[in-house]
C-alpha atoms as a PDB file:
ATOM      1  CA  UNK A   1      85.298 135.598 136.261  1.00  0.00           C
ATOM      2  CA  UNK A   2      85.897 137.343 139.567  1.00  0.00           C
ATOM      3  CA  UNK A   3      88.948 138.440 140.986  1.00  0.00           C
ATOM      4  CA  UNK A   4      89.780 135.209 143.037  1.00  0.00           C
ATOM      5  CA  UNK A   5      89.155 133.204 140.021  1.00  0.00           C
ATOM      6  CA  UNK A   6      91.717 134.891 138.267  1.00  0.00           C
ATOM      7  CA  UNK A   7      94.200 134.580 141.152  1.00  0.00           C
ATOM      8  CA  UNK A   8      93.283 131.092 141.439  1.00  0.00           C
ATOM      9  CA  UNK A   9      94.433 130.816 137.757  1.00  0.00           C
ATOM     10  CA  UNK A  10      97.289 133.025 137.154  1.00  0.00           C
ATOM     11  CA  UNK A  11      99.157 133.938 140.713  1.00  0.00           C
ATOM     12  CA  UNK A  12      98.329 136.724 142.712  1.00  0.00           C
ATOM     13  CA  UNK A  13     100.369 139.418 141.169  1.00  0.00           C
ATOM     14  CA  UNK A  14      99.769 138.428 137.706  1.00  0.00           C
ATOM     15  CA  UNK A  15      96.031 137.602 138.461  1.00  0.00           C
ATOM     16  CA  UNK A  16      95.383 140.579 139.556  1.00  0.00           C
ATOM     17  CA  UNK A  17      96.673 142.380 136.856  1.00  0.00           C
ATOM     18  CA  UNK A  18      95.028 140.501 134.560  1.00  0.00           C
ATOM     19  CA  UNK A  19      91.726 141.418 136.744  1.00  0.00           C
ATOM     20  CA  UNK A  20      91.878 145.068 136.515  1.00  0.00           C
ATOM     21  CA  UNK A  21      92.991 144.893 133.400  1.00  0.00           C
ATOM     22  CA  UNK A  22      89.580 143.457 131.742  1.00  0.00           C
ATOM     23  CA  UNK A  23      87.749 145.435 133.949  1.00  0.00           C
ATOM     24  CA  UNK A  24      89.638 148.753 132.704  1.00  0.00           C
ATOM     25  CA  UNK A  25      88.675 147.580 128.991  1.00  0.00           C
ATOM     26  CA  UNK A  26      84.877 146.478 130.203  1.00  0.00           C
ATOM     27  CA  UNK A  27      84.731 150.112 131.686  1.00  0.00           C
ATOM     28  CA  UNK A  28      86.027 151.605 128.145  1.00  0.00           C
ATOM     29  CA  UNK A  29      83.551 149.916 125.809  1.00  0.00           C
ATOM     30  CA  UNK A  30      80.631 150.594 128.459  1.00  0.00           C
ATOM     31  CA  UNK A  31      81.388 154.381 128.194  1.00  0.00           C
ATOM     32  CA  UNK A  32      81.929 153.906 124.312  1.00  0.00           C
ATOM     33  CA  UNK A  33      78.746 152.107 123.683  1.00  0.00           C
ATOM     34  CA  UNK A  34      76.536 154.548 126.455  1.00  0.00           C
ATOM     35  CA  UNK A  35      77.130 157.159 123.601  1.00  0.00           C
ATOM     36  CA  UNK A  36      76.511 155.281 120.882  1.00  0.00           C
ATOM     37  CA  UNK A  37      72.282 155.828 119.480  1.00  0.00           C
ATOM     38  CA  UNK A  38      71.126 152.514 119.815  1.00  0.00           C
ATOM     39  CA  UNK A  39      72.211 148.786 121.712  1.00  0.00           C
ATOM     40  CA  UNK A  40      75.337 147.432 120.498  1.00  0.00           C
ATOM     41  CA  UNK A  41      74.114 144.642 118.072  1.00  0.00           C
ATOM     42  CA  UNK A  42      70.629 145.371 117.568  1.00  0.00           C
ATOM     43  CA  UNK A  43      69.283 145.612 114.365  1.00  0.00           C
ATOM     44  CA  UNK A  44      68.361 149.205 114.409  1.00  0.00           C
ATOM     45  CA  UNK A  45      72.417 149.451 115.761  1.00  0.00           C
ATOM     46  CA  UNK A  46      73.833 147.623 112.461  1.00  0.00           C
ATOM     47  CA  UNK A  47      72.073 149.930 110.239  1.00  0.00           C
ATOM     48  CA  UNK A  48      73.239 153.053 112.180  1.00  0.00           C
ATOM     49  CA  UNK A  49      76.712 151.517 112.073  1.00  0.00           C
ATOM     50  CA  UNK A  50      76.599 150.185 108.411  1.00  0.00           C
ATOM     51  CA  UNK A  51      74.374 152.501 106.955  1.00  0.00           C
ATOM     52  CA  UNK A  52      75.171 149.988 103.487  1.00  0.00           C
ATOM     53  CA  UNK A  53      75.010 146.941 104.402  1.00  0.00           C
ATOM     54  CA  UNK A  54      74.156 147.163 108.061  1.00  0.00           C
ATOM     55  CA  UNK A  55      70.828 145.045 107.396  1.00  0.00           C
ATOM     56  CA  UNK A  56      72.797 141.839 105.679  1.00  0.00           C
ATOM     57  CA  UNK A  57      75.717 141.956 108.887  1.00  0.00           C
ATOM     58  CA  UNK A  58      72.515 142.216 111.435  1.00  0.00           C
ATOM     59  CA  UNK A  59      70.608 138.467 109.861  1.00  0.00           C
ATOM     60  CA  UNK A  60      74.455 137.298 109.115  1.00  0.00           C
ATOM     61  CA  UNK A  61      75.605 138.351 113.137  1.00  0.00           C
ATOM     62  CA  UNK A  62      72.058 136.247 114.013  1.00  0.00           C
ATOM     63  CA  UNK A  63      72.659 133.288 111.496  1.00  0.00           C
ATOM     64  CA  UNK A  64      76.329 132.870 113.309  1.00  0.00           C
ATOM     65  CA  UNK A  65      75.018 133.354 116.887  1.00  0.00           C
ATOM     66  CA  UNK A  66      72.764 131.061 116.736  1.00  0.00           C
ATOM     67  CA  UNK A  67      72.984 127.925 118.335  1.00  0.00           C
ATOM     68  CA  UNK A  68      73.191 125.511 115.695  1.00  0.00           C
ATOM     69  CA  UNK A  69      75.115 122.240 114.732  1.00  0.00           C
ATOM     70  CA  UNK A  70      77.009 123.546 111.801  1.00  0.00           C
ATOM     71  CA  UNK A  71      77.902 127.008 114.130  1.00  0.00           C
ATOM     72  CA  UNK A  72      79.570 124.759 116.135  1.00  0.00           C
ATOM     73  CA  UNK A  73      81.504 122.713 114.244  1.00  0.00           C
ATOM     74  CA  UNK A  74      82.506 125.979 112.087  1.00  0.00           C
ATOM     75  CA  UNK A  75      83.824 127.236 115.636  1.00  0.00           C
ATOM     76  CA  UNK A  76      85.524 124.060 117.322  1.00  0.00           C
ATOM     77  CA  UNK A  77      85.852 121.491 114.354  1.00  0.00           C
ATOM     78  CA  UNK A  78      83.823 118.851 112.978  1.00  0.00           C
ATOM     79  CA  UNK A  79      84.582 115.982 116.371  1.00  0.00           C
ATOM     80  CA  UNK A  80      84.701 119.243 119.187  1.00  0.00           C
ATOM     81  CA  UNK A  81      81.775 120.377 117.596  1.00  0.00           C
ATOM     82  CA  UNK A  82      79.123 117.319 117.418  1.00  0.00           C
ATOM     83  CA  UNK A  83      80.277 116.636 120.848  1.00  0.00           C
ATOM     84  CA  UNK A  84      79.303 120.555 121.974  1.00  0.00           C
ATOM     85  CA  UNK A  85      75.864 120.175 119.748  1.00  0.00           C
ATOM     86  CA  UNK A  86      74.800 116.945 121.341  1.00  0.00           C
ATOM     87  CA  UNK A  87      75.524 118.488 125.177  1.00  0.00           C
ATOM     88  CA  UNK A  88      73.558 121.709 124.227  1.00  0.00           C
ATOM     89  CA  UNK A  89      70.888 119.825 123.181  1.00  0.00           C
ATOM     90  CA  UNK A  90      70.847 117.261 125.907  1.00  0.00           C
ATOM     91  CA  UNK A  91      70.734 120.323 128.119  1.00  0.00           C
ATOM     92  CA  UNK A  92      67.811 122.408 126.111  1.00  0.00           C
ATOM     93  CA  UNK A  93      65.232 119.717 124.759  1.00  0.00           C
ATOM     94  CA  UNK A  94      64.925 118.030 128.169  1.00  0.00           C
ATOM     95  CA  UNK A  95      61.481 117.149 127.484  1.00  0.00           C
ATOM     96  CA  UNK A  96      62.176 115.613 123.688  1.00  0.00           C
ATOM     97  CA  UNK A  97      64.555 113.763 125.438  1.00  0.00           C
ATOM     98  CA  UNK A  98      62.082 112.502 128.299  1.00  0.00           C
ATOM     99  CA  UNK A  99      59.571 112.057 125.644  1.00  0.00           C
ATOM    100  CA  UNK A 100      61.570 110.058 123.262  1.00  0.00           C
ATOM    101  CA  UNK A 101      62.429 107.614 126.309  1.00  0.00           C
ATOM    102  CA  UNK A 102      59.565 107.342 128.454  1.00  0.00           C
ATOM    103  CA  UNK A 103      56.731 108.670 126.512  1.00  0.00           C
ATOM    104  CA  UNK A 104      54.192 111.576 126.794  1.00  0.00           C
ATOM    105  CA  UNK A 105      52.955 110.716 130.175  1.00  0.00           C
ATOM    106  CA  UNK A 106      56.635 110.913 131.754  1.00  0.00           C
ATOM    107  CA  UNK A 107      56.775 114.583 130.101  1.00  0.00           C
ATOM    108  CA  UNK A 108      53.460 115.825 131.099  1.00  0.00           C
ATOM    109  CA  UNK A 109      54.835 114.899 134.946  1.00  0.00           C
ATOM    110  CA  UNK A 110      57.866 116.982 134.677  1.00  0.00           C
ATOM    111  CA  UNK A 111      56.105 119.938 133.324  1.00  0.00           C
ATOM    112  CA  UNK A 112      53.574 119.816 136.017  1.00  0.00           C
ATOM    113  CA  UNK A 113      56.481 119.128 138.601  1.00  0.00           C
ATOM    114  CA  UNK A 114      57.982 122.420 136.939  1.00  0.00           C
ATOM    115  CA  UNK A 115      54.819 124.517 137.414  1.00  0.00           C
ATOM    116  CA  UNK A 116      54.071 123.192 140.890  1.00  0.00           C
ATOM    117  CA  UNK A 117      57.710 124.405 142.174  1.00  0.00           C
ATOM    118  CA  UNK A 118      57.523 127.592 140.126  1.00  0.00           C
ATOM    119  CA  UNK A 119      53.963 128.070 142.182  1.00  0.00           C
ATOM    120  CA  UNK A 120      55.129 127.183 145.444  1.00  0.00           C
ATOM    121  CA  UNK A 121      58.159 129.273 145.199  1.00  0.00           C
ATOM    122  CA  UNK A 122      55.515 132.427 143.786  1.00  0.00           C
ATOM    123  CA  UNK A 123      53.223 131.519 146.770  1.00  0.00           C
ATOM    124  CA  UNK A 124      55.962 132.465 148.961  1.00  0.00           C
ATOM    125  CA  UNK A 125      56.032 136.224 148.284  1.00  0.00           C
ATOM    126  CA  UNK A 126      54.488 138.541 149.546  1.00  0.00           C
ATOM    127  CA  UNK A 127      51.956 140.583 147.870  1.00  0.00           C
ATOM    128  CA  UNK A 128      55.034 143.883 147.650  1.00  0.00           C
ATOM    129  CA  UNK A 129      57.527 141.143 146.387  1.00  0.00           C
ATOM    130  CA  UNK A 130      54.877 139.766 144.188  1.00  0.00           C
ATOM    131  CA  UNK A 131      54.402 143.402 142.780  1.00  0.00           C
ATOM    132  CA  UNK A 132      57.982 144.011 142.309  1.00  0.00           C
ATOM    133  CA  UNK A 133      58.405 141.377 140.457  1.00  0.00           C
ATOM    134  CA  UNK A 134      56.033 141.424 138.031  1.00  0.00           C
ATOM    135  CA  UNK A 135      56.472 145.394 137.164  1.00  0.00           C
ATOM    136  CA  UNK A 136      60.094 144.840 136.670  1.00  0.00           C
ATOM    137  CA  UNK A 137      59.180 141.661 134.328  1.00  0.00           C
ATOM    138  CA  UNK A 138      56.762 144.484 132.469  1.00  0.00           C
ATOM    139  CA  UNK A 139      59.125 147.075 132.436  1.00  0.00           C
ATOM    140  CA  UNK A 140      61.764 144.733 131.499  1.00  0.00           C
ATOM    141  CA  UNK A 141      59.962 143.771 128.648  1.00  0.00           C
ATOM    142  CA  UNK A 142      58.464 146.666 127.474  1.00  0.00           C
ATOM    143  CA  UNK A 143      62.179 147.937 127.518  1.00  0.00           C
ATOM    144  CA  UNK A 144      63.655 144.927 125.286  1.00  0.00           C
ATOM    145  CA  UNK A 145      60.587 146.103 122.704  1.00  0.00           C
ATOM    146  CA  UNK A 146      61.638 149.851 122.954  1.00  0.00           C
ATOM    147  CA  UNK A 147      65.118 148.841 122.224  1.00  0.00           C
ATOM    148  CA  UNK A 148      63.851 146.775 119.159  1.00  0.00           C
ATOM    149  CA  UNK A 149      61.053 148.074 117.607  1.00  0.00           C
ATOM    150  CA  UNK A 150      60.930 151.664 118.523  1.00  0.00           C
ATOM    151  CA  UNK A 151      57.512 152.820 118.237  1.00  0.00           C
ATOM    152  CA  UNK A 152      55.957 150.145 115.853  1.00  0.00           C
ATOM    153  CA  UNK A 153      52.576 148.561 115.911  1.00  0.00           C
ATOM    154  CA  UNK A 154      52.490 145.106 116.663  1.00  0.00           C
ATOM    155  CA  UNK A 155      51.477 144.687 113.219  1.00  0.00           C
ATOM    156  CA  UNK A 156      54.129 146.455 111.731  1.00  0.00           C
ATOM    157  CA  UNK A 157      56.478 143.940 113.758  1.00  0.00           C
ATOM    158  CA  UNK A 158      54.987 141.145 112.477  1.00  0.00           C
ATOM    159  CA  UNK A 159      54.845 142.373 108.639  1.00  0.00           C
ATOM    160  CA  UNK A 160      58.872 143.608 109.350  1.00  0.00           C
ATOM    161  CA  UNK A 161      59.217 140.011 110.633  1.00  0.00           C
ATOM    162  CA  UNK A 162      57.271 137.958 108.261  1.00  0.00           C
ATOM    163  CA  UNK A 163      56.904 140.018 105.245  1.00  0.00           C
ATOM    164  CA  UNK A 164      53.400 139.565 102.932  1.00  0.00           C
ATOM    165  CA  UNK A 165      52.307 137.011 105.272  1.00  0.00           C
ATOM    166  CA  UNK A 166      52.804 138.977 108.319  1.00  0.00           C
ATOM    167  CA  UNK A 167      48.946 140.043 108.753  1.00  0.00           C
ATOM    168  CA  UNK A 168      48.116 136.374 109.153  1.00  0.00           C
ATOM    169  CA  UNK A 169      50.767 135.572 111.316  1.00  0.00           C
ATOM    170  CA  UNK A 170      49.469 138.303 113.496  1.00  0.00           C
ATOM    171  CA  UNK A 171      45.665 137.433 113.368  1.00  0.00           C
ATOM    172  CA  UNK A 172      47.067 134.127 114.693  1.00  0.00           C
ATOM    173  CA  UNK A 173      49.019 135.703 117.600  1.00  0.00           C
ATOM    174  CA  UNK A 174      45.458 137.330 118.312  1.00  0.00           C
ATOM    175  CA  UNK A 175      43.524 134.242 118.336  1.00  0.00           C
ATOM    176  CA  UNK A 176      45.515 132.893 121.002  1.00  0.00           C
ATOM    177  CA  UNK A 177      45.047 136.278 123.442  1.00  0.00           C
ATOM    178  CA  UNK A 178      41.816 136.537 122.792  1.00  0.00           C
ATOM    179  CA  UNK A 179      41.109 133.065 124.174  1.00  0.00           C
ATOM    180  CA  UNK A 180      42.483 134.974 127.901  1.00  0.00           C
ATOM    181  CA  UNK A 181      41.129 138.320 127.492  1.00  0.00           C
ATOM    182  CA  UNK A 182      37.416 137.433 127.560  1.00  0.00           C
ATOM    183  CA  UNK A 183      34.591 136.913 125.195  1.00  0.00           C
ATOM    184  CA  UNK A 184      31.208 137.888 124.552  1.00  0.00           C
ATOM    185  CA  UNK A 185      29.041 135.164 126.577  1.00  0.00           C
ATOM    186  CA  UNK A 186      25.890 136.169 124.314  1.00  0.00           C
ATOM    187  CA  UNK A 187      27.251 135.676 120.918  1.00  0.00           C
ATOM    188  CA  UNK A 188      28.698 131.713 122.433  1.00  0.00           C
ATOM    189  CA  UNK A 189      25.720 131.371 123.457  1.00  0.00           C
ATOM    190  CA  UNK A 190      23.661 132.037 120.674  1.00  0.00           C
ATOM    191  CA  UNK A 191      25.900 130.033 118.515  1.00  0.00           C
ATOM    192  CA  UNK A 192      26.167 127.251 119.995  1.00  0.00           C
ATOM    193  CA  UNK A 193      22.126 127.066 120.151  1.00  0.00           C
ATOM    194  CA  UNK A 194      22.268 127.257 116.650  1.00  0.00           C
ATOM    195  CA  UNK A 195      23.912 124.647 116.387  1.00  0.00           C
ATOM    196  CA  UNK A 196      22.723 122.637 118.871  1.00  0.00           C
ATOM    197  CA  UNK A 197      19.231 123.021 116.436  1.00  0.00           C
ATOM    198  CA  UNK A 198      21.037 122.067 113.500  1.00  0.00           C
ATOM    199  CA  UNK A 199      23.148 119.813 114.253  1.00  0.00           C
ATOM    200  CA  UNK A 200      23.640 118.803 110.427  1.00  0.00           C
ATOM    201  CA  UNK A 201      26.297 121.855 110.838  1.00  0.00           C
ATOM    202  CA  UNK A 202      28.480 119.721 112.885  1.00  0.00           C
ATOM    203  CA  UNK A 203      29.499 118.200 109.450  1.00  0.00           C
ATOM    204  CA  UNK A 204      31.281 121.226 107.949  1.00  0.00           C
ATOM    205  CA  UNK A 205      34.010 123.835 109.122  1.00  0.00           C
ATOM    206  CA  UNK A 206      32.307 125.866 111.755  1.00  0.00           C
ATOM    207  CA  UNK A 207      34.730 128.799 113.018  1.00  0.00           C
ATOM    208  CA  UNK A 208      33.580 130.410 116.531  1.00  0.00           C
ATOM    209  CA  UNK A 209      35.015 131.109 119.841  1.00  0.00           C
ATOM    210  CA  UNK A 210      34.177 128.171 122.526  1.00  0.00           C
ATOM    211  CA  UNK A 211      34.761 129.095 126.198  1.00  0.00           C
ATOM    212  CA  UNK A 212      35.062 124.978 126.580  1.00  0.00           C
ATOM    213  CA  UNK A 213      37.295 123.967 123.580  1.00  0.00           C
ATOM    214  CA  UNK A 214      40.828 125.927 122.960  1.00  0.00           C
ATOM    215  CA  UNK A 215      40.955 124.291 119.806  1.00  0.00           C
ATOM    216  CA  UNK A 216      38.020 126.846 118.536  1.00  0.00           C
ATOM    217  CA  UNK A 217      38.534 130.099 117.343  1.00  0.00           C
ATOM    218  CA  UNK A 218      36.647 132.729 115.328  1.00  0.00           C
ATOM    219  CA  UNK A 219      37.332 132.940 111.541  1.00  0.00           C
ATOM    220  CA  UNK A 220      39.065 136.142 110.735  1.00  0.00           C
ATOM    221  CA  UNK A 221      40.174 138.080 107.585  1.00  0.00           C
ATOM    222  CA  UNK A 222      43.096 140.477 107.320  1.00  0.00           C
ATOM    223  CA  UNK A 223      45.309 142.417 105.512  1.00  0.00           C
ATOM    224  CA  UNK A 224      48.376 144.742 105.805  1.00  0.00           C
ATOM    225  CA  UNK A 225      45.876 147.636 107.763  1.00  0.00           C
ATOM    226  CA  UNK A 226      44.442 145.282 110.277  1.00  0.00           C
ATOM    227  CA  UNK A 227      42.811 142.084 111.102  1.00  0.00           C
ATOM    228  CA  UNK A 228      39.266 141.742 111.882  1.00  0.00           C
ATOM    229  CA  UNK A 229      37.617 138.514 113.468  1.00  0.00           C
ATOM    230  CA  UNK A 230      33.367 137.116 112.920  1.00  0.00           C
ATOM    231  CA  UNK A 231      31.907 135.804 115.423  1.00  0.00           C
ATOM    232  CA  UNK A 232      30.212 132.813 113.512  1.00  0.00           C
ATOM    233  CA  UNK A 233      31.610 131.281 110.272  1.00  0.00           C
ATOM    234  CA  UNK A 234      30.458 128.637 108.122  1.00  0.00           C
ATOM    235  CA  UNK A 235      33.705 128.722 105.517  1.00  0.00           C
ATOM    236  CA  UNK A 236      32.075 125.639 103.167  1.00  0.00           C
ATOM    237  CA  UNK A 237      28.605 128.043 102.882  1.00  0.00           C
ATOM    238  CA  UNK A 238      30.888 131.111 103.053  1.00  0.00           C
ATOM    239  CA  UNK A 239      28.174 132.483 105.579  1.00  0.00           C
ATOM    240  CA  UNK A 240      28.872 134.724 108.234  1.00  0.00           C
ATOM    241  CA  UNK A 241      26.682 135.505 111.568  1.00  0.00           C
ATOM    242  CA  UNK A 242      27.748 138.818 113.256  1.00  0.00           C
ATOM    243  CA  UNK A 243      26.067 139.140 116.997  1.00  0.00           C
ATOM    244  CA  UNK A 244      26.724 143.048 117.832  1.00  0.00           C
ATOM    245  CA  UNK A 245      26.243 144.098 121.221  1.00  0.00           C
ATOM    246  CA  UNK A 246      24.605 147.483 121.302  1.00  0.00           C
ATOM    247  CA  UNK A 247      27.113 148.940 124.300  1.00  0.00           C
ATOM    248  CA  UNK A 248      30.044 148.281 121.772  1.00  0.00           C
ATOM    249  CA  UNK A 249      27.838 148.790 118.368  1.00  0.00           C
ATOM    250  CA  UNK A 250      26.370 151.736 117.880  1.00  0.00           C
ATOM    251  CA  UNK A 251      23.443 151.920 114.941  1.00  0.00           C
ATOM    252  CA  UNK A 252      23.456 154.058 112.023  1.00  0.00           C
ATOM    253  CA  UNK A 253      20.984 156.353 113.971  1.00  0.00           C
ATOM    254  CA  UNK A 254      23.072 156.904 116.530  1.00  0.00           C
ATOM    255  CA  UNK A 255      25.935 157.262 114.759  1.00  0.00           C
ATOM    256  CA  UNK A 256      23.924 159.997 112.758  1.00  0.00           C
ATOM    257  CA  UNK A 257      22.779 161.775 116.234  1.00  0.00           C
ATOM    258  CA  UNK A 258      25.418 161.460 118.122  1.00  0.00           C
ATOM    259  CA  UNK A 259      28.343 161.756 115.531  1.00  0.00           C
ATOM    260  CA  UNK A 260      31.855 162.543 117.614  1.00  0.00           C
ATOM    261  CA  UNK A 261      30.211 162.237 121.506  1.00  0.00           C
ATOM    262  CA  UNK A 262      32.325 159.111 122.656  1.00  0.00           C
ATOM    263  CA  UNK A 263      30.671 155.785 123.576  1.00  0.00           C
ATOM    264  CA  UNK A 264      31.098 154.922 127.187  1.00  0.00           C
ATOM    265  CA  UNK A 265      32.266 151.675 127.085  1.00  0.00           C
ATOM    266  CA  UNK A 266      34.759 151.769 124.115  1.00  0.00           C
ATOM    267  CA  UNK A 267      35.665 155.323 124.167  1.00  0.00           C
ATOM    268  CA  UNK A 268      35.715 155.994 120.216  1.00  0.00           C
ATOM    269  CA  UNK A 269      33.065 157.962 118.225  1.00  0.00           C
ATOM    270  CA  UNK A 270      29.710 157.186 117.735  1.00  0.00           C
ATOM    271  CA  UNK A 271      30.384 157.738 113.892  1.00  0.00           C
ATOM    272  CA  UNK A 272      33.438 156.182 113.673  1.00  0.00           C
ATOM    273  CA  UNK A 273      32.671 152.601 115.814  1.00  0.00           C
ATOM    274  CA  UNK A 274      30.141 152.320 112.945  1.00  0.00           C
ATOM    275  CA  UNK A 275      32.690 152.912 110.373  1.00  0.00           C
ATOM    276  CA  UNK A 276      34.685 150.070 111.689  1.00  0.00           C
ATOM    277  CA  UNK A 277      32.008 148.011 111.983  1.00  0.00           C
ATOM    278  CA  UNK A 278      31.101 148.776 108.070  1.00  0.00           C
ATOM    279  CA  UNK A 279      34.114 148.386 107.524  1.00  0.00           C
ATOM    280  CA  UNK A 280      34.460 144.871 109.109  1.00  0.00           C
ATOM    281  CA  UNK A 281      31.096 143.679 107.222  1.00  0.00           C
ATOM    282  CA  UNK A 282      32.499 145.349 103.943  1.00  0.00           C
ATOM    283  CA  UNK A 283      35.214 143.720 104.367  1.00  0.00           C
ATOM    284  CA  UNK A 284      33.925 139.902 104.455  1.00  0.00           C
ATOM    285  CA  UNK A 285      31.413 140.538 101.602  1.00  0.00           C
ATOM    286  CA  UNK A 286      34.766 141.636  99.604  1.00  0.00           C
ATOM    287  CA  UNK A 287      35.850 137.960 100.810  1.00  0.00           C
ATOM    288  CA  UNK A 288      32.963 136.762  98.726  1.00  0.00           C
ATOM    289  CA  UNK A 289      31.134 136.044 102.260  1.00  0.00           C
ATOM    290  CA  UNK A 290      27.332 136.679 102.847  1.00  0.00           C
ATOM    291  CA  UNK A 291      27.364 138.525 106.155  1.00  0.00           C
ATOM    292  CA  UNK A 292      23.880 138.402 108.544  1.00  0.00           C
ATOM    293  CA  UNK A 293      24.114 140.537 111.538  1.00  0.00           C
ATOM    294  CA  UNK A 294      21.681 140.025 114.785  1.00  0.00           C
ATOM    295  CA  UNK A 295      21.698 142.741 117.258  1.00  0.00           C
ATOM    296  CA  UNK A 296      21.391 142.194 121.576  1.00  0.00           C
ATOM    297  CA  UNK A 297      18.664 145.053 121.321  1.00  0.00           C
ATOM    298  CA  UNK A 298      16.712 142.738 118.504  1.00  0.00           C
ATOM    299  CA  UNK A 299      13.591 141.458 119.771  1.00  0.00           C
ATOM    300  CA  UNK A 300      13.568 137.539 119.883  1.00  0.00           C
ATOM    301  CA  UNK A 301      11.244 137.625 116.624  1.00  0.00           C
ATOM    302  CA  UNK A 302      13.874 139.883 114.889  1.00  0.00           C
ATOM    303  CA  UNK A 303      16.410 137.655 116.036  1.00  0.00           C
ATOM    304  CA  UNK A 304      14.531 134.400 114.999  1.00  0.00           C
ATOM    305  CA  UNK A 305      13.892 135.832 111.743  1.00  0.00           C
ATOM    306  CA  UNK A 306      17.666 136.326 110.781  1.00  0.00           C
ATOM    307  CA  UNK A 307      18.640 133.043 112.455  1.00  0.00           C
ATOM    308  CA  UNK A 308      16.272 131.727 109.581  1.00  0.00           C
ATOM    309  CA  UNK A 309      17.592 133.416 106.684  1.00  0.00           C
ATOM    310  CA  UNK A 310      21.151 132.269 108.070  1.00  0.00           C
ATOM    311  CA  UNK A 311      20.463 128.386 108.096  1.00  0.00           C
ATOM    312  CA  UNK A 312      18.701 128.735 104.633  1.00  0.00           C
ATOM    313  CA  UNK A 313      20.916 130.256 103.247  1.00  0.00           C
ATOM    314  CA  UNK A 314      23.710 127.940 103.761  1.00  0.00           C
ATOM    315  CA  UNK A 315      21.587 125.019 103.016  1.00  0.00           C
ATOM    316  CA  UNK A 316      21.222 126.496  99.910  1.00  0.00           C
ATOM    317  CA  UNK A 317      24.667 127.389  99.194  1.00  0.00           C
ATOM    318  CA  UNK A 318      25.366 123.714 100.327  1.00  0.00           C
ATOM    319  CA  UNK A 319      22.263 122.181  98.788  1.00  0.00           C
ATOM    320  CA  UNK A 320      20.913 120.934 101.500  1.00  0.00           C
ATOM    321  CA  UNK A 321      16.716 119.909 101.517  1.00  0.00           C
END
């Protein structure tokens, strides 16, 4: 409330005081808290405060500040607070709302309507303000995760968040970015014309990144030290197909030769790309997969040769003719 809303409200004189007053205790707890180690009400500032307990007051603090219908009615009474539910979510699931009464179509319209003003209004900017805004929206965020997480991995967060099945949870999360950070053109490629030629394939669960079709992604495997994603995945044959470009796969050769001189293109080792890559293939044949790997330095009879061994050996596994 500003100062004229609390003259408004209580009289000039005792407005006022009441004004100056709030800000005199806002000023107090500002300084207080600016000393304190971490952000008032984090986690990481319950278990500083708390060192005993501080963990069970931080999901407790979060269960009660949540927006929920039996918060609310806890807080105002059981009539006050159905009444405050229903407005709040009236006010937040616009689009259930839309759908329930008007269907799918109606929703998809206000979305777009959304997204067309949002882009109109971006438009607008200039290339500075553009600029601006999107390294304080980084900063901002990278800030919030600071405050939060310290200096975890992403995978940490997840594991903190979701406990044993954290490592899938965060394969997921990868999925999805890897759909807008690019793909290997080569390996979809080649997959698809493998299927394309077998087109019995089509029948069982294929698992491979499609440039056309969000709903594909590549099969992956993880555990608590890391995720790592095939390229091509039969899951009913338990066959894998690796493609391995040689800029980002280095042979065992090379690896040999050129041991700790840094690849151009990924900047780690020689030596230890190929350990991950072992690793990765290790790995899946732990899974109880059969892993085939075809190389962009393979010449086309090489690569032929493989693509062979891979179909028969699923149509074996599947007992196919």
């Amino acid at each position: 409330m500003t100062l004229q809303d609390y003259i408004t409200k209580y009289g000039e004189v005792s407005g006022t005081k009441r004004f100056n007053g709030v800000q005199k205790l806002l000023k107090s707890r500002e300084e207080n808290y600016s000393k304190q180690p971490y952000k008032r009400l984090t986690r990481e500032w319950f278990i500083w405060r708390y060192p005993e307990d501080g963990l069970e007051r931080f999901n407790d603090h979060v269960n009660k500040s949540r927006q929920s219908e039996e918060n609310m009615i806890a807080r105002w009474g059981e009539e006050e607070g159905k009444k405050k539910w229903k407005e709040t979510v009236e006010k937040k699931d616009t689009n259930n709302i839309i759908r329930e009464k008007k269907g799918d179509a109606a929703v998809e319209e206000v979305v777009n309507k959304r997204k067309e003003a949002a882009k109109r209004s971006w438009d607008l900017l200039a290339t500075e303000e553009k600029q601006t805004k999107i390294k304080k929206r980084t900063n901002k965020a990278l800030q919030t995760k600071k405050e939060r997480y310290g200096n975890k991995t992403k995978l940490e967060i997840y594991l903190e968040k979701y406990g044993d099945e954290g490592h899938i949870e965060y394969a997921k999360y990868l999925q999805r970015v890897f759909k807008s950070i690019g793909y290997s053109k080569e390996a979809e490629e080649l997959i698809k014309s493998i299927i394309h030629d077998n087109s019995w394939l089509t029948n069982y669960d294929l698992y491979y990144r499609d440039s056309a079709d969000a709903s594909k992604c590549e099969w992956f495997i993880s555990d608590k030290k890391g995720v790592k994603f095939y390229d091509f995945c039969v899951k009913d044959a338990m066959a894998i197909l690796e493609y391995d470009g040689a800029r980002w796969h280095p042979t065992e050769t090379q690896a040999i030769s050129l041991k700790d001189e840094l690849m151009e293109i990924t900047k780690i080792s020689f030596s230890q790309k190929f350990k991950d890559d072992q690793t990765k293939v290790k790995m899946a044949i732990k899974g109880g997969f059969r892993v085939f790997v075809i190389r962009s330095d393979f010449t086309n009879e090489q690569k032929e040769h493989i693509i062979k061994e891979f179909i028969s050996y699923i149509k074996c596994k599947l007992t196919l003719n």
